[in-house]
C-alpha atoms as a PDB file:
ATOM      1  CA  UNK A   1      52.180 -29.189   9.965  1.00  0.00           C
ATOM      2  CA  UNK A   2      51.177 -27.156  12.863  1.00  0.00           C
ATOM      3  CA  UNK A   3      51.953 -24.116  10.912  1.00  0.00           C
ATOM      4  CA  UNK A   4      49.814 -24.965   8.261  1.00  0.00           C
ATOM      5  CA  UNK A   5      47.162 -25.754  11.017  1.00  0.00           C
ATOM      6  CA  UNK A   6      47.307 -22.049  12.311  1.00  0.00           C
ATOM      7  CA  UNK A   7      47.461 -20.279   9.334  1.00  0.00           C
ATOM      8  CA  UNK A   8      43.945 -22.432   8.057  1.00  0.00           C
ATOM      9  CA  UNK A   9      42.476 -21.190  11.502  1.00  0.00           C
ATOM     10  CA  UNK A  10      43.551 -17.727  10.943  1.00  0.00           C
ATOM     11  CA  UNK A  11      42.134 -17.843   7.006  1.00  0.00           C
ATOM     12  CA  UNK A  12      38.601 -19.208   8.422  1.00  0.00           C
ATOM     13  CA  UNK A  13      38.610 -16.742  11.346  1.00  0.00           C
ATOM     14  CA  UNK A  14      39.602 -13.829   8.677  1.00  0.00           C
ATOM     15  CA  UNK A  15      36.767 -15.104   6.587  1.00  0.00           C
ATOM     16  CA  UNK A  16      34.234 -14.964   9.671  1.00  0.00           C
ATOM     17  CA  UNK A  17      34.865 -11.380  10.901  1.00  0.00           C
ATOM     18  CA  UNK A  18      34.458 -10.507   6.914  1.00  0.00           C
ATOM     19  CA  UNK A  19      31.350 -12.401   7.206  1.00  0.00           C
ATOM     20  CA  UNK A  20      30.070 -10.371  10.066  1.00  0.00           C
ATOM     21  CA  UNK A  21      30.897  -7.256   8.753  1.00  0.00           C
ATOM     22  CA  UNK A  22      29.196  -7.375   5.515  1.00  0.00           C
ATOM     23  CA  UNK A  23      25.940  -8.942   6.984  1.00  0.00           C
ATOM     24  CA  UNK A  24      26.305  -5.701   9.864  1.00  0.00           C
ATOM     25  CA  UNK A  25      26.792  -3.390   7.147  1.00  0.00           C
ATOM     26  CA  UNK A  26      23.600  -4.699   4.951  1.00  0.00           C
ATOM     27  CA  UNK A  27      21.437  -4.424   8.187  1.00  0.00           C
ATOM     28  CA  UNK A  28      22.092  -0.805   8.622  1.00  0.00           C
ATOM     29  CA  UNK A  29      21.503  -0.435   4.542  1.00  0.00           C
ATOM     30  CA  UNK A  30      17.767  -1.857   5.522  1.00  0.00           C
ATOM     31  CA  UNK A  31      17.556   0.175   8.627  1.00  0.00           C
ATOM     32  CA  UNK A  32      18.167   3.207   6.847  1.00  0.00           C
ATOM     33  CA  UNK A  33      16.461   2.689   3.797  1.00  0.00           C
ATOM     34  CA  UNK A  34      13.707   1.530   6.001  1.00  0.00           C
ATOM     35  CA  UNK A  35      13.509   5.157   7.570  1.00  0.00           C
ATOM     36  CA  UNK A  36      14.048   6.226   3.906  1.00  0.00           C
ATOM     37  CA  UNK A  37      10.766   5.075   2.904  1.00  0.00           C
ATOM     38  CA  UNK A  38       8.454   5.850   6.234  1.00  0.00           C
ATOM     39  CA  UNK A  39       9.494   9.439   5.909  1.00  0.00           C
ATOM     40  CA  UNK A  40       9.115   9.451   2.305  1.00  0.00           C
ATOM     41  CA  UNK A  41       4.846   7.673   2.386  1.00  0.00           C
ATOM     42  CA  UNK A  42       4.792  10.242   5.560  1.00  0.00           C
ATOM     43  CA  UNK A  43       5.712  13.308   3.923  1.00  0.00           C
ATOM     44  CA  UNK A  44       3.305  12.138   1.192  1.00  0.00           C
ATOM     45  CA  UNK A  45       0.715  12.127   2.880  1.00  0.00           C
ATOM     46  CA  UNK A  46       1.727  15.316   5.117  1.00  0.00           C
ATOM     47  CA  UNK A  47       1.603  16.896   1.037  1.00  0.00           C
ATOM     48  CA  UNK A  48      -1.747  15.918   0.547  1.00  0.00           C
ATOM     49  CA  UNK A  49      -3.135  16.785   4.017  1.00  0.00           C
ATOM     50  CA  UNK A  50      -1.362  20.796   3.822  1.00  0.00           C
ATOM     51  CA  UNK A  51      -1.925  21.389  -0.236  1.00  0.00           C
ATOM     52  CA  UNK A  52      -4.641  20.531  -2.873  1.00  0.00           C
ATOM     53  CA  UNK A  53      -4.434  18.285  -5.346  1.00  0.00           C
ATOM     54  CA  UNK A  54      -3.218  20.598  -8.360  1.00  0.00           C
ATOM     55  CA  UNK A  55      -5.377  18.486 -10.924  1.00  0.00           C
ATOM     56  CA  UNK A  56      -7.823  20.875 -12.202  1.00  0.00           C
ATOM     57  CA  UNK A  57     -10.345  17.932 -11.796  1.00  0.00           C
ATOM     58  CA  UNK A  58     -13.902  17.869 -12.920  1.00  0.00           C
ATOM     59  CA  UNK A  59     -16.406  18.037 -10.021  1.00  0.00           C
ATOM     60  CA  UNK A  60     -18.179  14.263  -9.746  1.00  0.00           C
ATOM     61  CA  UNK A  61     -21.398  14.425  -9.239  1.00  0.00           C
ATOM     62  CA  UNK A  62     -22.733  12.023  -5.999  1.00  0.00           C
ATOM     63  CA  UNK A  63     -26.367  11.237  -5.478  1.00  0.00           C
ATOM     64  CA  UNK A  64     -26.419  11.251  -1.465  1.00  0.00           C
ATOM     65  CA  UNK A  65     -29.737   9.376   0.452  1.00  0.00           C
ATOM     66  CA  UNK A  66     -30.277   9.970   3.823  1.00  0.00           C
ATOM     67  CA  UNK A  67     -28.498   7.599   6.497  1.00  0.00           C
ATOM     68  CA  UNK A  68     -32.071   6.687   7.299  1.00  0.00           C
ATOM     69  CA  UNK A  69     -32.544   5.093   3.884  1.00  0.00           C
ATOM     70  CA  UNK A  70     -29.053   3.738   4.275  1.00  0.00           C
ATOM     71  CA  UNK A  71     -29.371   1.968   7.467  1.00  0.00           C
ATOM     72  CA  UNK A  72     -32.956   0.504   5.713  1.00  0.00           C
ATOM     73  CA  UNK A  73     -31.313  -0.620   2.791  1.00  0.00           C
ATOM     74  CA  UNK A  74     -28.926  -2.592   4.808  1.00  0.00           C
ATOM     75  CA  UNK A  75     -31.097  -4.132   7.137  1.00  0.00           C
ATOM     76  CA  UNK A  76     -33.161  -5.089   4.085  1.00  0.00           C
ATOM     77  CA  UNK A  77     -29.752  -7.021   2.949  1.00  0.00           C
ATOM     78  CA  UNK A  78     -28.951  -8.321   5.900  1.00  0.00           C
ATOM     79  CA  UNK A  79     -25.335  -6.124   5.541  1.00  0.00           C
ATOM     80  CA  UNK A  80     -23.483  -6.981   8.952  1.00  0.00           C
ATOM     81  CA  UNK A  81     -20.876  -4.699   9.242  1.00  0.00           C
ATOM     82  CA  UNK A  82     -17.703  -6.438  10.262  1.00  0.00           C
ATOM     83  CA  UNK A  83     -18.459  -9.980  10.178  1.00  0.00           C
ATOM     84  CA  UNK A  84     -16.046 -10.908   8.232  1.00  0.00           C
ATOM     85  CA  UNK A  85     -12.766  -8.597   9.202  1.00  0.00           C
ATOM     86  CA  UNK A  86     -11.778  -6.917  12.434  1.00  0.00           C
ATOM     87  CA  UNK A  87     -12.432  -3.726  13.440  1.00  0.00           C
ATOM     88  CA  UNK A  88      -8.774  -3.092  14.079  1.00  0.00           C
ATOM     89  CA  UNK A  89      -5.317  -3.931  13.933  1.00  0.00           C
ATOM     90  CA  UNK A  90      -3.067  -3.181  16.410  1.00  0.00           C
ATOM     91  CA  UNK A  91      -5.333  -0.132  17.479  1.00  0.00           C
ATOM     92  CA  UNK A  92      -5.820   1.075  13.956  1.00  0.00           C
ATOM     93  CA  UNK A  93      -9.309   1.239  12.159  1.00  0.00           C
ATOM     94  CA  UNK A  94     -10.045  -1.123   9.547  1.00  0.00           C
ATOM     95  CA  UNK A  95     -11.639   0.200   6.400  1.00  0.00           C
ATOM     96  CA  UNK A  96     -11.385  -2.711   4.214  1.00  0.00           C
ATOM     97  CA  UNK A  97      -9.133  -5.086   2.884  1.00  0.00           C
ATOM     98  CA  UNK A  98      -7.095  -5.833  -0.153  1.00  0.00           C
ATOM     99  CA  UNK A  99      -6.518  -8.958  -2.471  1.00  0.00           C
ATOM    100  CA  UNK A 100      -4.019  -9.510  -5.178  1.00  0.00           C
ATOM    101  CA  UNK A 101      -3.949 -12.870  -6.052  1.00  0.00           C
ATOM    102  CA  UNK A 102      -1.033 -12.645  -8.517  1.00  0.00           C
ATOM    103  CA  UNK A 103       1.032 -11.962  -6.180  1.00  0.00           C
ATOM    104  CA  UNK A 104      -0.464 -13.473  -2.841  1.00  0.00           C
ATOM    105  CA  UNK A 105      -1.232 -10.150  -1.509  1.00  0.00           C
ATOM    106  CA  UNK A 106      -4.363 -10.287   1.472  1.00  0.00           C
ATOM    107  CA  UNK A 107      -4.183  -7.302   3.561  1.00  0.00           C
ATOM    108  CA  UNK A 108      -6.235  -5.513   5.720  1.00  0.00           C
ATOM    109  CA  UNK A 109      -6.425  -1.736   4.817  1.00  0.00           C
ATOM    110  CA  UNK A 110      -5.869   1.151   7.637  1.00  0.00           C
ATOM    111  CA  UNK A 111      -8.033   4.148   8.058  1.00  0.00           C
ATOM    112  CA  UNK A 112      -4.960   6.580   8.667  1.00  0.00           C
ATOM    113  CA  UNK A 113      -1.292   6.594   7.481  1.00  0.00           C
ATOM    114  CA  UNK A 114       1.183   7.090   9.722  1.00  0.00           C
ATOM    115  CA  UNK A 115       4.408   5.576  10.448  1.00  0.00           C
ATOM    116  CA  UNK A 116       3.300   3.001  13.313  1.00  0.00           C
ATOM    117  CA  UNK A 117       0.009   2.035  11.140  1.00  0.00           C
ATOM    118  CA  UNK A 118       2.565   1.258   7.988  1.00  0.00           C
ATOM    119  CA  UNK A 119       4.164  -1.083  10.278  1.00  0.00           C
ATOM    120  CA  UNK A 120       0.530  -3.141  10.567  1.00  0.00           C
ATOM    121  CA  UNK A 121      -0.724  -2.962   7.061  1.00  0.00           C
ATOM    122  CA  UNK A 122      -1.424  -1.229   4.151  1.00  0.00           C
ATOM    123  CA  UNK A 123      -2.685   2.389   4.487  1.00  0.00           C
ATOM    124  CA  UNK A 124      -5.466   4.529   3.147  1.00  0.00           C
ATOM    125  CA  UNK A 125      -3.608   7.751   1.544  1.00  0.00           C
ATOM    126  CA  UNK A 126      -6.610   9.674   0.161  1.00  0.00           C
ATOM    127  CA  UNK A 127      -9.511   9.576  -1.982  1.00  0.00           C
ATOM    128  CA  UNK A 128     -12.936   8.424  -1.581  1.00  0.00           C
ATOM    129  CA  UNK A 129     -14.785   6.032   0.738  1.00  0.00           C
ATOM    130  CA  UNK A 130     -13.491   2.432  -0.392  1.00  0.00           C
ATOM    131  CA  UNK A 131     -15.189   1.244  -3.703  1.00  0.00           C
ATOM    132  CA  UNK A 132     -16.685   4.331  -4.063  1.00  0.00           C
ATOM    133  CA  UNK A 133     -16.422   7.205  -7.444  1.00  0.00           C
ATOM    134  CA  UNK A 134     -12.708   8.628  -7.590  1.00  0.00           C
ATOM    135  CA  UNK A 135      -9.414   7.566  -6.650  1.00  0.00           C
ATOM    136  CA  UNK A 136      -8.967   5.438  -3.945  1.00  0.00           C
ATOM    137  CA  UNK A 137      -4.784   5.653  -3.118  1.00  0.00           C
ATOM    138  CA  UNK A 138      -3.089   2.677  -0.737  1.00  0.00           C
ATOM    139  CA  UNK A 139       0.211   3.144   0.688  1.00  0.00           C
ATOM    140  CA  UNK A 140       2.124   0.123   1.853  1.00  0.00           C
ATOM    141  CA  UNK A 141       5.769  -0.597   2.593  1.00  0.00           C
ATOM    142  CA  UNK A 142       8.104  -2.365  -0.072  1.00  0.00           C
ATOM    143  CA  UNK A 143       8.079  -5.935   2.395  1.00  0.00           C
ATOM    144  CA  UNK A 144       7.002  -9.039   0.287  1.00  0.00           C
ATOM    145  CA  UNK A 145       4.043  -9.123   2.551  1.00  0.00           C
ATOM    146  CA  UNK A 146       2.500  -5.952   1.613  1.00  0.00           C
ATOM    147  CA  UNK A 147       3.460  -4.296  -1.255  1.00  0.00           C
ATOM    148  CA  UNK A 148       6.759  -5.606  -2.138  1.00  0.00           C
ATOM    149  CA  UNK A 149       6.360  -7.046  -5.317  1.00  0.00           C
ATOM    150  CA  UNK A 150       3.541  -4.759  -7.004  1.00  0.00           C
ATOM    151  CA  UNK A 151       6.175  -3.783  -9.654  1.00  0.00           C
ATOM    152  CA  UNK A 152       5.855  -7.251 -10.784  1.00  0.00           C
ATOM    153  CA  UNK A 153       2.230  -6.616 -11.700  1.00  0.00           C
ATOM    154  CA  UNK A 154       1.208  -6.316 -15.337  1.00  0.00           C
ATOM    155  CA  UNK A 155      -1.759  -4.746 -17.016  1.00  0.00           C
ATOM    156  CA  UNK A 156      -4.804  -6.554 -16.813  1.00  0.00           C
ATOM    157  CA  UNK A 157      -3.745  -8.596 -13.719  1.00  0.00           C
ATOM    158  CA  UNK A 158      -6.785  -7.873 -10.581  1.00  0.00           C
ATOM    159  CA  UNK A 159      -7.028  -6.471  -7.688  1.00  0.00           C
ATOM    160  CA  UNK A 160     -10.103  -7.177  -5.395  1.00  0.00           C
ATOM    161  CA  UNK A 161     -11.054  -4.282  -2.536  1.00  0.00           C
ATOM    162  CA  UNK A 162     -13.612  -5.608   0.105  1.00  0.00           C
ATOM    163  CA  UNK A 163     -15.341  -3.438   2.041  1.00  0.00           C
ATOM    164  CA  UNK A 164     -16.337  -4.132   6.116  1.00  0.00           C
ATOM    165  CA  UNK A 165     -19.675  -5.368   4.673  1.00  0.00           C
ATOM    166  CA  UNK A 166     -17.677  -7.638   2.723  1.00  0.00           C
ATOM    167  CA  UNK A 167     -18.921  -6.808  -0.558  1.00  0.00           C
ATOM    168  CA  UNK A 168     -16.155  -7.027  -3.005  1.00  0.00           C
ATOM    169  CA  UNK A 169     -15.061  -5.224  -6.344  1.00  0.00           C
ATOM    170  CA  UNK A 170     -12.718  -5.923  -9.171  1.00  0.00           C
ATOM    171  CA  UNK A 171     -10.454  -3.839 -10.514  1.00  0.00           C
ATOM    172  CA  UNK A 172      -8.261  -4.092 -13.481  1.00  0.00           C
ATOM    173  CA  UNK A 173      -4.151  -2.763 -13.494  1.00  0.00           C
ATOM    174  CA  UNK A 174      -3.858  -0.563 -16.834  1.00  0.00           C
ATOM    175  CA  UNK A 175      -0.533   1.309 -15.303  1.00  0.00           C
ATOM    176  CA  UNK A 176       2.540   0.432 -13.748  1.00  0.00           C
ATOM    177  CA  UNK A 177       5.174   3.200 -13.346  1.00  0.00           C
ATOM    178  CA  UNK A 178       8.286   4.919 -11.333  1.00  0.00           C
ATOM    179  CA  UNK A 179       7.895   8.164 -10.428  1.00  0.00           C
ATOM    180  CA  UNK A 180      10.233  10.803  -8.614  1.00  0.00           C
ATOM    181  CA  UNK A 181       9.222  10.721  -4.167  1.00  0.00           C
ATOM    182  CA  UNK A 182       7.581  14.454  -5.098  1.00  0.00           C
ATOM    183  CA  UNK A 183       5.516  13.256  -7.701  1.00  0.00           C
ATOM    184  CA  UNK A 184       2.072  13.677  -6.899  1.00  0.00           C
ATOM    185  CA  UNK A 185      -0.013  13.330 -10.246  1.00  0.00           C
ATOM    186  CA  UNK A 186      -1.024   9.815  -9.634  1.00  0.00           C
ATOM    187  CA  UNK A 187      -3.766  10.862  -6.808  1.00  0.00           C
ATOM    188  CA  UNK A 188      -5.646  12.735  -8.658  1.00  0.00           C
ATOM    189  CA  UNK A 189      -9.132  12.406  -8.186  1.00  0.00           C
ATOM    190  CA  UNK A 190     -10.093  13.239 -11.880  1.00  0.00           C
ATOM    191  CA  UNK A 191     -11.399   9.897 -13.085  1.00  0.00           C
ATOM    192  CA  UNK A 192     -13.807  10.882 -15.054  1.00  0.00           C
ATOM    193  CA  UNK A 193     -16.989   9.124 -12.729  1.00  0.00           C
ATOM    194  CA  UNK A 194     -14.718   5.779 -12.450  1.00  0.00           C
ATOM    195  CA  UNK A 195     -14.037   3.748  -9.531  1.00  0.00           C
ATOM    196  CA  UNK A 196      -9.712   3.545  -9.573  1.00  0.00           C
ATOM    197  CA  UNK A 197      -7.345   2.830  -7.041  1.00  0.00           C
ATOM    198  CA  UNK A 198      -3.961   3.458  -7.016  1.00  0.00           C
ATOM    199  CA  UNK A 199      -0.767   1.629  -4.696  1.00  0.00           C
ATOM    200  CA  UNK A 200       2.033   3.017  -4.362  1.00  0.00           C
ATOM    201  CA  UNK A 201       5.312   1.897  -1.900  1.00  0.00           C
ATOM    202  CA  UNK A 202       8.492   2.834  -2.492  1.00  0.00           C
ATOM    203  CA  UNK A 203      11.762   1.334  -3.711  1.00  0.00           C
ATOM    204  CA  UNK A 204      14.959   0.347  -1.789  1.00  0.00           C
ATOM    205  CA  UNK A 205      16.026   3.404  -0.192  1.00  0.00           C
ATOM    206  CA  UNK A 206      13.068   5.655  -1.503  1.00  0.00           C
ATOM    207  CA  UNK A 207      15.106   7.108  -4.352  1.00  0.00           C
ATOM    208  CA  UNK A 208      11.405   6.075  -6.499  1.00  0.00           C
ATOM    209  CA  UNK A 209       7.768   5.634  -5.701  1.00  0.00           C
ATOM    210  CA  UNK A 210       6.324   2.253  -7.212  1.00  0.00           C
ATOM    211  CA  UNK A 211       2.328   3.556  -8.395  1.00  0.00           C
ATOM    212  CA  UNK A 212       0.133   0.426 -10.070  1.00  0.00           C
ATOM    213  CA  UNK A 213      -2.912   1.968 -10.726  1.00  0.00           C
ATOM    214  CA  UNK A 214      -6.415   0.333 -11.580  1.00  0.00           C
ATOM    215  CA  UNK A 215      -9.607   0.640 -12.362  1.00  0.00           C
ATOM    216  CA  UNK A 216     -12.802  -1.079 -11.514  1.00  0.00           C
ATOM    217  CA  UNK A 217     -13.908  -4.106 -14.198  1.00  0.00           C
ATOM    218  CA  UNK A 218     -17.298  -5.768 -14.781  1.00  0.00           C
ATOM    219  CA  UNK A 219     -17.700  -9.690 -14.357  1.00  0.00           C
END
């Protein structure tokens, strides 16, 4: 009886330090693959920031006003910049935020990517200003907060960007792919005069980059 007692005891205690050590080991697997993925939307961006976009692009024509005629225009519209949003987020700019309803996505968007600003949002890459001509490109971290579930997307499914004067635009998925970390094709800025974004995050241990891209639909 009391041998069958002890050897239970030992069984559950054998079963506990198995326990431990497989919930150890997947908490270094996230640890790592979390490092995985900052370096990999870091040295993105480092890419972008040391060599053009080889895209042989067509220049877009802009037609600039004055800032004069800007700030009239939005005093004429009563455009208060910020009402809506905060300026920043734990010291970072805020350019904007982003909406995807499918997948209960609301996220303010960061002026600069780096790996303490990935840790506070979702990241401007490159691109244009937000909801302007070109190809605006988001970064954000494979959580289930940000990003995480953007593979789950289909096409036609939207995507609303808000700018700090909260004006809002819709935009449409038509793509949904995995590409290899060096892959750079998807921020391309040849859009042929269309507003596009394009997300992109990373799966588990940054062997792929998750890229939804989308373009900007008409109520």
């Amino acid at each position: 009886m009391i041998l069958n007692i002890k050897n239970k005891i030992n069984n559950i205690f054998s079963l506990i330090c198995i326990i431990f050590i497989l919930v150890t080991l997947l908490v270094i697997i996230l640890i790592i693959s979390g490092k995985k993925e900052d370096e990999s939307i870091i040295e993105l961006t480092s890419t972008i920031n040391t060599n053009k976009l080889n895209n042989n692009s067509k220049e877009v024509s802009i037609d600039i006003v004055g800032e004069e005629k800007i700030a009239e225009a939005r005093e004429v519209l009563n455009l208060k910049e910020y009402e809506n949003m905060p300026k920043e987020v734990d010291g970072f700019k805020v350019i904007g935020k982003i909406t995807i309803p499918k997948i209960d996505v609301e996220k303010y968007i960061l002026e600069e990517t780096t790996t303490e600003s990935l840790l506070s949002g979702v990241t401007k890459i490159c691109g244009p200003e937000i909801n302007q001509i070109g190809n605006f490109c988001i970064a954000g971290h494979n959580y289930g907060d940000t990003f995480g579930w953007i593979s789950s997307l289909e096409t036609g499914d939207e995507i609303y960007i808000t700018d700090t004067y909260d004006r809002s635009l819709k935009y449409q998925v038509y793509e949904i792919e995995r590409v290899s970390p060096y892959d750079i094709s998807s921020l391309s800025q040849d859009t042929d005069s269309e507003k596009e974004i394009t997300l992109v995050t990373c799966t588990l241990g940054a062997l792929k980059r998750v890229i939804v891209k989308a373009i900007e639909v008409y109520d």
